[in-house]
C-alpha atoms as a PDB file:
ATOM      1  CA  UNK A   1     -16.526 -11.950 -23.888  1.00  0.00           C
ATOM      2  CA  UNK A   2     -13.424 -13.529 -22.609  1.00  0.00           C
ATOM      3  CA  UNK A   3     -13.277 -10.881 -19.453  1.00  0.00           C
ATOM      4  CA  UNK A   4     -17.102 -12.542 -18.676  1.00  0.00           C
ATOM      5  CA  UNK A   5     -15.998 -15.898 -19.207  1.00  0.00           C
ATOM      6  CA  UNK A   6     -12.589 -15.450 -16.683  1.00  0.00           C
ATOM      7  CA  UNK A   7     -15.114 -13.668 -14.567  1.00  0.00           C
ATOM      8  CA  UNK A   8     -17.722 -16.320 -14.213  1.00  0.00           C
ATOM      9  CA  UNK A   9     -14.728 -19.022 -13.459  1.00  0.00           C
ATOM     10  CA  UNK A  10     -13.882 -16.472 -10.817  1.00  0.00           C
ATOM     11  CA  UNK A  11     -17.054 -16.490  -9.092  1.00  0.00           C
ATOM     12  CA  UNK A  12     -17.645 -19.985  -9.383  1.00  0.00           C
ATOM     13  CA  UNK A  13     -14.294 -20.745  -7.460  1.00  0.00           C
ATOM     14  CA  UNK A  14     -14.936 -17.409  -5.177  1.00  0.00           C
ATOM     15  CA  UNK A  15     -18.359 -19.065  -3.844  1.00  0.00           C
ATOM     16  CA  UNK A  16     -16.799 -22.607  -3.127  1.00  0.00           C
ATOM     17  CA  UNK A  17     -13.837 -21.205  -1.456  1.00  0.00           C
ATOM     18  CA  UNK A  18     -16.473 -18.828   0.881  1.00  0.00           C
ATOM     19  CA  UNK A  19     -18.413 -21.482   2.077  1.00  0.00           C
ATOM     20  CA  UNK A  20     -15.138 -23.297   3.251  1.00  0.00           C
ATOM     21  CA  UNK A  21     -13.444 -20.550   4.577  1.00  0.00           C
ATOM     22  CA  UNK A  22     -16.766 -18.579   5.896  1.00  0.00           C
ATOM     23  CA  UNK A  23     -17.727 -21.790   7.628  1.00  0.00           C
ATOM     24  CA  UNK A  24     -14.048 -22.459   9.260  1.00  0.00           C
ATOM     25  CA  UNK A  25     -14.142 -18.626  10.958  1.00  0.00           C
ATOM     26  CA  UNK A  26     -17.529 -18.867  11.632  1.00  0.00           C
ATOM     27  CA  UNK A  27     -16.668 -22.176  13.549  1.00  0.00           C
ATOM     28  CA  UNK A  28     -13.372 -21.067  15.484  1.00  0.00           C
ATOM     29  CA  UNK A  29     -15.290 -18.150  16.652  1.00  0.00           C
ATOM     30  CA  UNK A  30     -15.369 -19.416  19.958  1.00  0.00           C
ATOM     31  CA  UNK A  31     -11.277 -19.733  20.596  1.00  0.00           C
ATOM     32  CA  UNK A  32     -11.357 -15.481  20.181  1.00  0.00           C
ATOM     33  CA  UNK A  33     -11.094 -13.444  17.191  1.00  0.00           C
ATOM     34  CA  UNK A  34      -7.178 -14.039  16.254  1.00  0.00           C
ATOM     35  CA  UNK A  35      -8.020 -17.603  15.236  1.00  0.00           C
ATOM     36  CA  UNK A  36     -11.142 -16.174  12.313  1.00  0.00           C
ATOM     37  CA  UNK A  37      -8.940 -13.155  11.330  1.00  0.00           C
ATOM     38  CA  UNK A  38      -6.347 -15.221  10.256  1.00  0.00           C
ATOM     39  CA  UNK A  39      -8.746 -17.215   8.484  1.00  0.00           C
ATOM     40  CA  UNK A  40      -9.819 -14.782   6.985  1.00  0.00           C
ATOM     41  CA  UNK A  41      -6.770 -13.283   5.792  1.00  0.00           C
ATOM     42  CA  UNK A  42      -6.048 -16.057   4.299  1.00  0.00           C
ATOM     43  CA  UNK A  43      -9.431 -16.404   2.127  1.00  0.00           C
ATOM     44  CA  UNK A  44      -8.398 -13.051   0.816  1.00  0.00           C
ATOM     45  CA  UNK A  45      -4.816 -13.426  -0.035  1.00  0.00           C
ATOM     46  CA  UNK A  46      -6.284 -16.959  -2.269  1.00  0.00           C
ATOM     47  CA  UNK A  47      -9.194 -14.490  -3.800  1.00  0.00           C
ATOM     48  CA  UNK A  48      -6.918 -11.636  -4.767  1.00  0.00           C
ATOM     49  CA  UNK A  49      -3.900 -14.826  -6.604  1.00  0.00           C
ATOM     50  CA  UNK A  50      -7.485 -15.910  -8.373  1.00  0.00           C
ATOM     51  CA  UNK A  51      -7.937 -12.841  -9.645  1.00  0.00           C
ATOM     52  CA  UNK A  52      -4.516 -12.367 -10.512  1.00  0.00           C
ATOM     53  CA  UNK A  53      -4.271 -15.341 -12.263  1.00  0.00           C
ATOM     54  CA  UNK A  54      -7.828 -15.806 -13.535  1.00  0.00           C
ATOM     55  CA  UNK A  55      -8.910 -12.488 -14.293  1.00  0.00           C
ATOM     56  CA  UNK A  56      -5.427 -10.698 -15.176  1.00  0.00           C
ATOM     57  CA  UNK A  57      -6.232  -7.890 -11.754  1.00  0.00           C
ATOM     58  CA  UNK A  58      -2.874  -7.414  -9.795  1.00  0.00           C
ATOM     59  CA  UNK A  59      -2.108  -5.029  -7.687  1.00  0.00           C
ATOM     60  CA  UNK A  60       0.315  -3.057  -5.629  1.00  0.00           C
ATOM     61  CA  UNK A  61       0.741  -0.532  -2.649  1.00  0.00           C
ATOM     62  CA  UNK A  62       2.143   2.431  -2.059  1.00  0.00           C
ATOM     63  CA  UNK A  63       3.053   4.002   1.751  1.00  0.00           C
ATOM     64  CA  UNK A  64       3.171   0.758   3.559  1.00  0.00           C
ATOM     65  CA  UNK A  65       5.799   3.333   5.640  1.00  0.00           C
ATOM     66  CA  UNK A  66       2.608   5.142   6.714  1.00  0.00           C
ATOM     67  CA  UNK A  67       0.826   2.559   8.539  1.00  0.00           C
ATOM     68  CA  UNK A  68       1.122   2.851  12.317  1.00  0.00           C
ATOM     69  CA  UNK A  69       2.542   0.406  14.483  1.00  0.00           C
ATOM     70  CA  UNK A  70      -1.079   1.229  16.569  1.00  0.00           C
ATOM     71  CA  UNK A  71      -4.141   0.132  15.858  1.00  0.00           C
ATOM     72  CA  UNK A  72      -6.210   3.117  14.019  1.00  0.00           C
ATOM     73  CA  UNK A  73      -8.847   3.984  11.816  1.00  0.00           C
ATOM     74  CA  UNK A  74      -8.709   3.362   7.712  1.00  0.00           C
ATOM     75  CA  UNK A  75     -10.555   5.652   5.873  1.00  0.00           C
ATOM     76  CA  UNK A  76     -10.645   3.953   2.574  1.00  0.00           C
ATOM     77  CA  UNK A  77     -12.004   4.933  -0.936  1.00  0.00           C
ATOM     78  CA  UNK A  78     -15.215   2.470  -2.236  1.00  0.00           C
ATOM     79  CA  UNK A  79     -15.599   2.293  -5.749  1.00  0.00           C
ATOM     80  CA  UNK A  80     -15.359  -2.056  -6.254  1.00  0.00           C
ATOM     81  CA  UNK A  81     -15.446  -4.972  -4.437  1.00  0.00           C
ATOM     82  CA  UNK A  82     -11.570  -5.180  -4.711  1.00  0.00           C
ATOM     83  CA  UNK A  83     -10.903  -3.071  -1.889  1.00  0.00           C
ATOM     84  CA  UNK A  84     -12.617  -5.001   0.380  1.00  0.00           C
ATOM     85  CA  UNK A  85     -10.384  -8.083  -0.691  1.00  0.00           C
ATOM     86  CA  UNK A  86      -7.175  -6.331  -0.346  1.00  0.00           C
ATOM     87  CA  UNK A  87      -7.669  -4.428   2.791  1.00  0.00           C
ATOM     88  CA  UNK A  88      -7.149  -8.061   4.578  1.00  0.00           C
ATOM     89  CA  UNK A  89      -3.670  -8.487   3.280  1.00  0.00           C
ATOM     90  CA  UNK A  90      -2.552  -4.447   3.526  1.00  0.00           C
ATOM     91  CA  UNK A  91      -3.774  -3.742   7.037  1.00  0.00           C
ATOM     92  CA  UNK A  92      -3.091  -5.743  10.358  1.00  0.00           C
ATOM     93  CA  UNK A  93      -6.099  -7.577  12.381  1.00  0.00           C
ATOM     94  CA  UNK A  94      -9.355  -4.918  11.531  1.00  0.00           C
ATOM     95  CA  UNK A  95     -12.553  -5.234  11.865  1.00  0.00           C
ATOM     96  CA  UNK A  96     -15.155  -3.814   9.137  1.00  0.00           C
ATOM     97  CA  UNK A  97     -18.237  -0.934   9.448  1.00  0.00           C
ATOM     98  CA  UNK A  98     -20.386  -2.233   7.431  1.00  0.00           C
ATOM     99  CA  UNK A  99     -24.325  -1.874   6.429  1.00  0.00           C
ATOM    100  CA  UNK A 100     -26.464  -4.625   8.579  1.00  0.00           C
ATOM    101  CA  UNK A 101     -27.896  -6.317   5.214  1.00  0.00           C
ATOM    102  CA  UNK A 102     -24.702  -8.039   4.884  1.00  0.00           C
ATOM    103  CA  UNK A 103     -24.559  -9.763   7.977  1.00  0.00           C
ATOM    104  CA  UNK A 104     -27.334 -11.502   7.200  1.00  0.00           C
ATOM    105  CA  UNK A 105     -25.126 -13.085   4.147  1.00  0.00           C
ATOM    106  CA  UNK A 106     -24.892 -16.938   4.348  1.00  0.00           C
ATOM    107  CA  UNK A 107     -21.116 -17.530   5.167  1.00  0.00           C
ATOM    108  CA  UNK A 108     -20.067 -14.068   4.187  1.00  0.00           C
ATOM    109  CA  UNK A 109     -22.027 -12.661   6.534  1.00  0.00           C
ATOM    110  CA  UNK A 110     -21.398 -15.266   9.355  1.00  0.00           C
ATOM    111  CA  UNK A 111     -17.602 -14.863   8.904  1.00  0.00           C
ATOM    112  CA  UNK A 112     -17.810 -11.168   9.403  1.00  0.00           C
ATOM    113  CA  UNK A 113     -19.493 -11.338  12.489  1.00  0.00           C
ATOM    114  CA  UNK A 114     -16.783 -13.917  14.078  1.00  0.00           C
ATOM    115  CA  UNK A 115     -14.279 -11.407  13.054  1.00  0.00           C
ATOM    116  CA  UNK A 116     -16.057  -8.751  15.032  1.00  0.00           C
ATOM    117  CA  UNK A 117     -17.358  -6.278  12.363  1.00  0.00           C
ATOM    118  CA  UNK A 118     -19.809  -3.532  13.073  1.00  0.00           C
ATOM    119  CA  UNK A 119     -22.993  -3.794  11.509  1.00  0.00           C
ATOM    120  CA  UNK A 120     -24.859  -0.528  11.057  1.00  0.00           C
ATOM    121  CA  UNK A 121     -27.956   0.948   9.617  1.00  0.00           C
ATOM    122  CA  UNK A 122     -27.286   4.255   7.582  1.00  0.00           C
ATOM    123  CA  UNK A 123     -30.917   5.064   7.945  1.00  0.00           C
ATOM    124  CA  UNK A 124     -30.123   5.454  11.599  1.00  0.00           C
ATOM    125  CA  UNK A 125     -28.339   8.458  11.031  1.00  0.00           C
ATOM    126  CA  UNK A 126     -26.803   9.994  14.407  1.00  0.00           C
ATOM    127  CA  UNK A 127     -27.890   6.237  16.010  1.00  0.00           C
ATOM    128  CA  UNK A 128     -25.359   4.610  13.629  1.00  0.00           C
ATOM    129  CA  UNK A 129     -22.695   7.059  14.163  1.00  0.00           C
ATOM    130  CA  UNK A 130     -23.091   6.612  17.829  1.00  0.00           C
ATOM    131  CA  UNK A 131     -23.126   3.051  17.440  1.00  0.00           C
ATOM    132  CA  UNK A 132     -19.565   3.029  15.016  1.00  0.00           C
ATOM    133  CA  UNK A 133     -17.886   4.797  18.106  1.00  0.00           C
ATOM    134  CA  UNK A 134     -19.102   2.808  20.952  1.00  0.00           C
ATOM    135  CA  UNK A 135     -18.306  -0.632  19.137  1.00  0.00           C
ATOM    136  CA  UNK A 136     -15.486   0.852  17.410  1.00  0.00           C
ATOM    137  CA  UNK A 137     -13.723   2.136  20.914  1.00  0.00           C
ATOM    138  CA  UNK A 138     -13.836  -1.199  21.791  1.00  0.00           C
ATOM    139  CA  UNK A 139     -12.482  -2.798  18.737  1.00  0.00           C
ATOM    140  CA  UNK A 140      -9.474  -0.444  18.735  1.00  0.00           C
ATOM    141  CA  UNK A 141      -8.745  -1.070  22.627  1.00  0.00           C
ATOM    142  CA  UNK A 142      -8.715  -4.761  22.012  1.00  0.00           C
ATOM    143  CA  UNK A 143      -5.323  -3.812  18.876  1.00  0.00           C
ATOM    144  CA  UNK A 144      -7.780  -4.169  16.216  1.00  0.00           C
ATOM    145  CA  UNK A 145      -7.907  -1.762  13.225  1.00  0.00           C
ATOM    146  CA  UNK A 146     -11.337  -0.589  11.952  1.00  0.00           C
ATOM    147  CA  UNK A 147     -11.590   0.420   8.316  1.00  0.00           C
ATOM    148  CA  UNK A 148     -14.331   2.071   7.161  1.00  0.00           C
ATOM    149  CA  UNK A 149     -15.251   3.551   3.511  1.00  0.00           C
ATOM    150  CA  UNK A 150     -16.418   6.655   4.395  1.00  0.00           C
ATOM    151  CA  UNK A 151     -18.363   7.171   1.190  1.00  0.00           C
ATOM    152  CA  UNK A 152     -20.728   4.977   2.736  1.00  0.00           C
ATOM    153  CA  UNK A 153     -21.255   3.024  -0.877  1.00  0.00           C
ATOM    154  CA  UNK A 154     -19.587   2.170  -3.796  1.00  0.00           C
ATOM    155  CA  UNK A 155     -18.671   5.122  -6.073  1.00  0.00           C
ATOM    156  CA  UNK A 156     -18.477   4.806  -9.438  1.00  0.00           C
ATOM    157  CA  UNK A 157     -14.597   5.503 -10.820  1.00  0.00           C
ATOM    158  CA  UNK A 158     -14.113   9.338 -11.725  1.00  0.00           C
ATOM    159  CA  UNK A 159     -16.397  10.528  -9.372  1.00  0.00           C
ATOM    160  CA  UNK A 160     -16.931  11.654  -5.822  1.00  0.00           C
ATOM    161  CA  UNK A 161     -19.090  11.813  -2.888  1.00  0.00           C
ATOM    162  CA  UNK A 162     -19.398  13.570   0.344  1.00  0.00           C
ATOM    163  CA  UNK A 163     -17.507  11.317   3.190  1.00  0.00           C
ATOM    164  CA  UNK A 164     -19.323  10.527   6.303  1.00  0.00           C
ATOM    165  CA  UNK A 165     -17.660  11.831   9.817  1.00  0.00           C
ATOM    166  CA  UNK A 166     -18.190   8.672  11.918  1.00  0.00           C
ATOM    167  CA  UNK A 167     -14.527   7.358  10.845  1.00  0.00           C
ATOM    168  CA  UNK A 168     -13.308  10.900  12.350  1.00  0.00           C
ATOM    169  CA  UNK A 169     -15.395  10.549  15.406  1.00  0.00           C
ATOM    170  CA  UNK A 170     -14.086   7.272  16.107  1.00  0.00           C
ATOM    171  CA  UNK A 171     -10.664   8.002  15.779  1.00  0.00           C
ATOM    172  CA  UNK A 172     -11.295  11.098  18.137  1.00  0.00           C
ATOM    173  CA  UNK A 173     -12.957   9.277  20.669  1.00  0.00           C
ATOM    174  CA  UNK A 174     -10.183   7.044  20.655  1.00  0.00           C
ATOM    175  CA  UNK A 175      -7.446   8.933  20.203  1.00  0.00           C
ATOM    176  CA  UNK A 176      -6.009   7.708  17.556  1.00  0.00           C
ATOM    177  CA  UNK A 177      -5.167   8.250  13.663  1.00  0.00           C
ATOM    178  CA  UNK A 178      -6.666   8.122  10.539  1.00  0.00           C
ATOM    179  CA  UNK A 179      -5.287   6.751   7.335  1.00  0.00           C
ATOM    180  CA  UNK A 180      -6.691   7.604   4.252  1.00  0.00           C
ATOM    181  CA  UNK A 181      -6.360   5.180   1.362  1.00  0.00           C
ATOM    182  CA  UNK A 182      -6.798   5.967  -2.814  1.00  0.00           C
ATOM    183  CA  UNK A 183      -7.092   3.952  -5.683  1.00  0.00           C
ATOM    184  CA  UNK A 184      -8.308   3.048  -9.107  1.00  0.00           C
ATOM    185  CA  UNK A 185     -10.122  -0.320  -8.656  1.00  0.00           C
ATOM    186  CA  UNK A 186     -13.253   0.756  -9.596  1.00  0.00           C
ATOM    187  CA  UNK A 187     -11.702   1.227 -13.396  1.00  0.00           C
ATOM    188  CA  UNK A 188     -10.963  -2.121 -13.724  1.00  0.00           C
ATOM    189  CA  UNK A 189     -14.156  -3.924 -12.217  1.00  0.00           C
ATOM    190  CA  UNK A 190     -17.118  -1.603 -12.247  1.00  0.00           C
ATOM    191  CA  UNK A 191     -19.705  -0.518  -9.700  1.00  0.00           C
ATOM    192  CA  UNK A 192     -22.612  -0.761 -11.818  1.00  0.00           C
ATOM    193  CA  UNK A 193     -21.054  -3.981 -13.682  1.00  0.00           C
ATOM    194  CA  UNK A 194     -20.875  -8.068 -12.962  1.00  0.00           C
ATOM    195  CA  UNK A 195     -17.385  -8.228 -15.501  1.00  0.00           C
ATOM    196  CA  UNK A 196     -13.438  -7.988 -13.770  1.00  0.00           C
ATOM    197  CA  UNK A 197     -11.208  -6.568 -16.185  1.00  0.00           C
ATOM    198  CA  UNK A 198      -7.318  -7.381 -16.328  1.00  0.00           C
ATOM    199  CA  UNK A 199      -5.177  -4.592 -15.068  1.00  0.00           C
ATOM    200  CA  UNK A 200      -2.976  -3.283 -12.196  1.00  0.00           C
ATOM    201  CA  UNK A 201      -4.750  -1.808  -8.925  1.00  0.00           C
ATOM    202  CA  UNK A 202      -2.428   0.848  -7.674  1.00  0.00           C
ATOM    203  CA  UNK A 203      -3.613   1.525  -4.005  1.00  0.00           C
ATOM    204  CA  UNK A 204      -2.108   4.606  -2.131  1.00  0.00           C
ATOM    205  CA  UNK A 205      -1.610   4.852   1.669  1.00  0.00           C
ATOM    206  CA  UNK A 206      -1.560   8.377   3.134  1.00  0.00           C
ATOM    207  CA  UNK A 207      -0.084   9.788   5.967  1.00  0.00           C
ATOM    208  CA  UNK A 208      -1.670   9.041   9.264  1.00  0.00           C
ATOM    209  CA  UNK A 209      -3.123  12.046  10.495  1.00  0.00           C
ATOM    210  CA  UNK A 210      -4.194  12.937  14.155  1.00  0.00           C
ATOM    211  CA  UNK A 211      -7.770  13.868  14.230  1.00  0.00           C
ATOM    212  CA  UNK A 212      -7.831  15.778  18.053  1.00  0.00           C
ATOM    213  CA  UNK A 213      -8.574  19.529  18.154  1.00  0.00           C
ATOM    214  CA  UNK A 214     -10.059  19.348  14.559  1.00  0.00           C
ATOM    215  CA  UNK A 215     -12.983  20.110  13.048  1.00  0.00           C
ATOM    216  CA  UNK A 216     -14.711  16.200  11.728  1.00  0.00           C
ATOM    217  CA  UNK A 217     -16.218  18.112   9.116  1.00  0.00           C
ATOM    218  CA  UNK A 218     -13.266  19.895   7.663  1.00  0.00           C
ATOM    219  CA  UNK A 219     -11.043  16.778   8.366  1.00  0.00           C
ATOM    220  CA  UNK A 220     -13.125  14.535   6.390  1.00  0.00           C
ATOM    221  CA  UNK A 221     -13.130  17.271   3.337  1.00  0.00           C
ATOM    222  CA  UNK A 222      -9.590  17.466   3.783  1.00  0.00           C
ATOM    223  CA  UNK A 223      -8.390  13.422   3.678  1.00  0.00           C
ATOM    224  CA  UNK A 224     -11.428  13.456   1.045  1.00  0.00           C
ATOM    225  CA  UNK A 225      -9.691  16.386  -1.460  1.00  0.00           C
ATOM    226  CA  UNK A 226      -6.571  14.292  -0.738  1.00  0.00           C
ATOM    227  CA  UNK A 227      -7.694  10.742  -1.653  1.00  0.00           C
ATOM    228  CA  UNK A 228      -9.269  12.364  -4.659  1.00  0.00           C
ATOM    229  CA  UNK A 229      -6.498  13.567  -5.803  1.00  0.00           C
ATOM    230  CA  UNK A 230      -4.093  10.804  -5.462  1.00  0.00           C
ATOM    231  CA  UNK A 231      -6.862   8.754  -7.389  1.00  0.00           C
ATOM    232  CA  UNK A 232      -7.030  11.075 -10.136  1.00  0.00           C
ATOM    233  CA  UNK A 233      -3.041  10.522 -10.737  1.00  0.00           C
ATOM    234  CA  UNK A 234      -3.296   6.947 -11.374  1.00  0.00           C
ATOM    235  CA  UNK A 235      -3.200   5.785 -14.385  1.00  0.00           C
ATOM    236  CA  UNK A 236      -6.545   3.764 -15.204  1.00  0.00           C
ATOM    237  CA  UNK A 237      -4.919   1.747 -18.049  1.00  0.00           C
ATOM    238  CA  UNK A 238      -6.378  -0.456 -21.458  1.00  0.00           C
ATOM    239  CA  UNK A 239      -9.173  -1.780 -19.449  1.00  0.00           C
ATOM    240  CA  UNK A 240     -10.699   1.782 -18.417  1.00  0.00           C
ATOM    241  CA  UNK A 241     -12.601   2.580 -21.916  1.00  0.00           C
ATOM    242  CA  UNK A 242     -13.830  -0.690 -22.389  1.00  0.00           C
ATOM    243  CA  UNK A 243     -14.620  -0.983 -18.468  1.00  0.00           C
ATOM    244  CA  UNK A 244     -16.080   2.317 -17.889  1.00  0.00           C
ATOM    245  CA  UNK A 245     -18.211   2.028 -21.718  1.00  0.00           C
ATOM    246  CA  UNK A 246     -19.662  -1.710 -20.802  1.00  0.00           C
ATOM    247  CA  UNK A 247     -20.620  -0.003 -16.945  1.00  0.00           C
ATOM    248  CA  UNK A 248     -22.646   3.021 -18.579  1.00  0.00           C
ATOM    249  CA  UNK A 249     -24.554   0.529 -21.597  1.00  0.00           C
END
């Protein structure tokens, strides 16, 4: 009861805060894209202290050493909205792939689109693959990072998914890296549930990796096994029983 009450407080504050901040990138759109990233950045560094202090979820990171000093591709696990709060504040300027439904998101939606995200259809199948490369190319050409979860949804905690190529493809077509990303998130605020559970996130960045001369299909099995194992290690803590029970009721 107390984690829905601290939850609820959460969202009422997250709402009010995204109409001010989604409203100020949408807005400063038109100086460029440095002006909305920041803004941006800073909406999520406030959201993840609520949640900190609201909800009891911290977090920390592992292999900050690994992130390139060039812009590259993030290949991140999805399993909660919590990733997609503290990718802001772990990688530089990025822009998101992201399914098209969300653009259409009052402020949330808006804000994304200043920022320069790429809006896809997975139904579009080698059309949105192209389409992550061509806009992608671009993005990474202009120093912006593009992270991508290459699960292509969220995936509940303990269990896996085939990974997508486009992320690979990108990063090949560009010539540049991939970074794969694990973590236990989704243990502490469930896919399939509305309640945020006190914890610690441990996130852990891998290796960049090169993806020329390699196979996108093995690649992506290969970062895959790798971010699935790294997940497996950390330690879900109190909140994963109760967490994982109230998600399968």
């Amino acid at each position: 009861m107390i984690a829905g009450i601290r939850t609820w407080v959460w969202i009422l504050l997250s709402c009010a805060l995204l109409v001010i901040f989604g409203t100020a990138a949408t807005l400063s759109r038109i100086s460029g894209r440095r002006i909305p990233w920041l803004i941006g950045q800073s909406w999520g560094r406030i959201e993840l202290f609520l949640l900190k202090v609201i909800c009891g979820l911290s977090f920390s990171v592992r292999g900050w050493e690994n992130i390139p000093n060039s812009a590259s591709v993030a290949l991140i696990k999805h399993s909660s909205a919590f990733e997609t709060l503290a990718q802001l504040v772990i990688f530089p300027q990025q822009v998101w792939v992201l399914k098209k439904a969300l653009v259409w998101s009052p402020f949330f939606g808006w804000a994304l689109m200043a920022l320069g995200a790429i809006p896809i259809d997975r139904r579009a199948g080698k059309n949105a693959s192209a389409k992550v490369i061509m806009r992608g190319k671009e993005r990474l050409e202009q120093g912006s990072w593009v992270t991508i979860f290459p699960e292509g949804t969220r995936v509940p905690a303990g269990e896996t998914k085939r990974w997508g190529i486009s992320g690979i493809l990108l990063a090949q077509e560009a010539c540049v890296d991939v970074v794969p990303v694990a973590h236990n998130s989704g243990y502490f605020w469930p896919r399939d549930g509305w309640k945020i559970y006190p914890g610690h996130v441990e996130f852990v960045i891998g290796p960049a990796m090169s993806a020329q001369n390699k196979d996108p299909r093995e690649l992506a099995d290969s970062l895959r096994f790798w971010v699935d194992t790294e997940t497996a290690k950390l330690t879900p803590g109190p909140a994963h029983s109760k967490a994982t029970n109230a998600a399968n009721r």
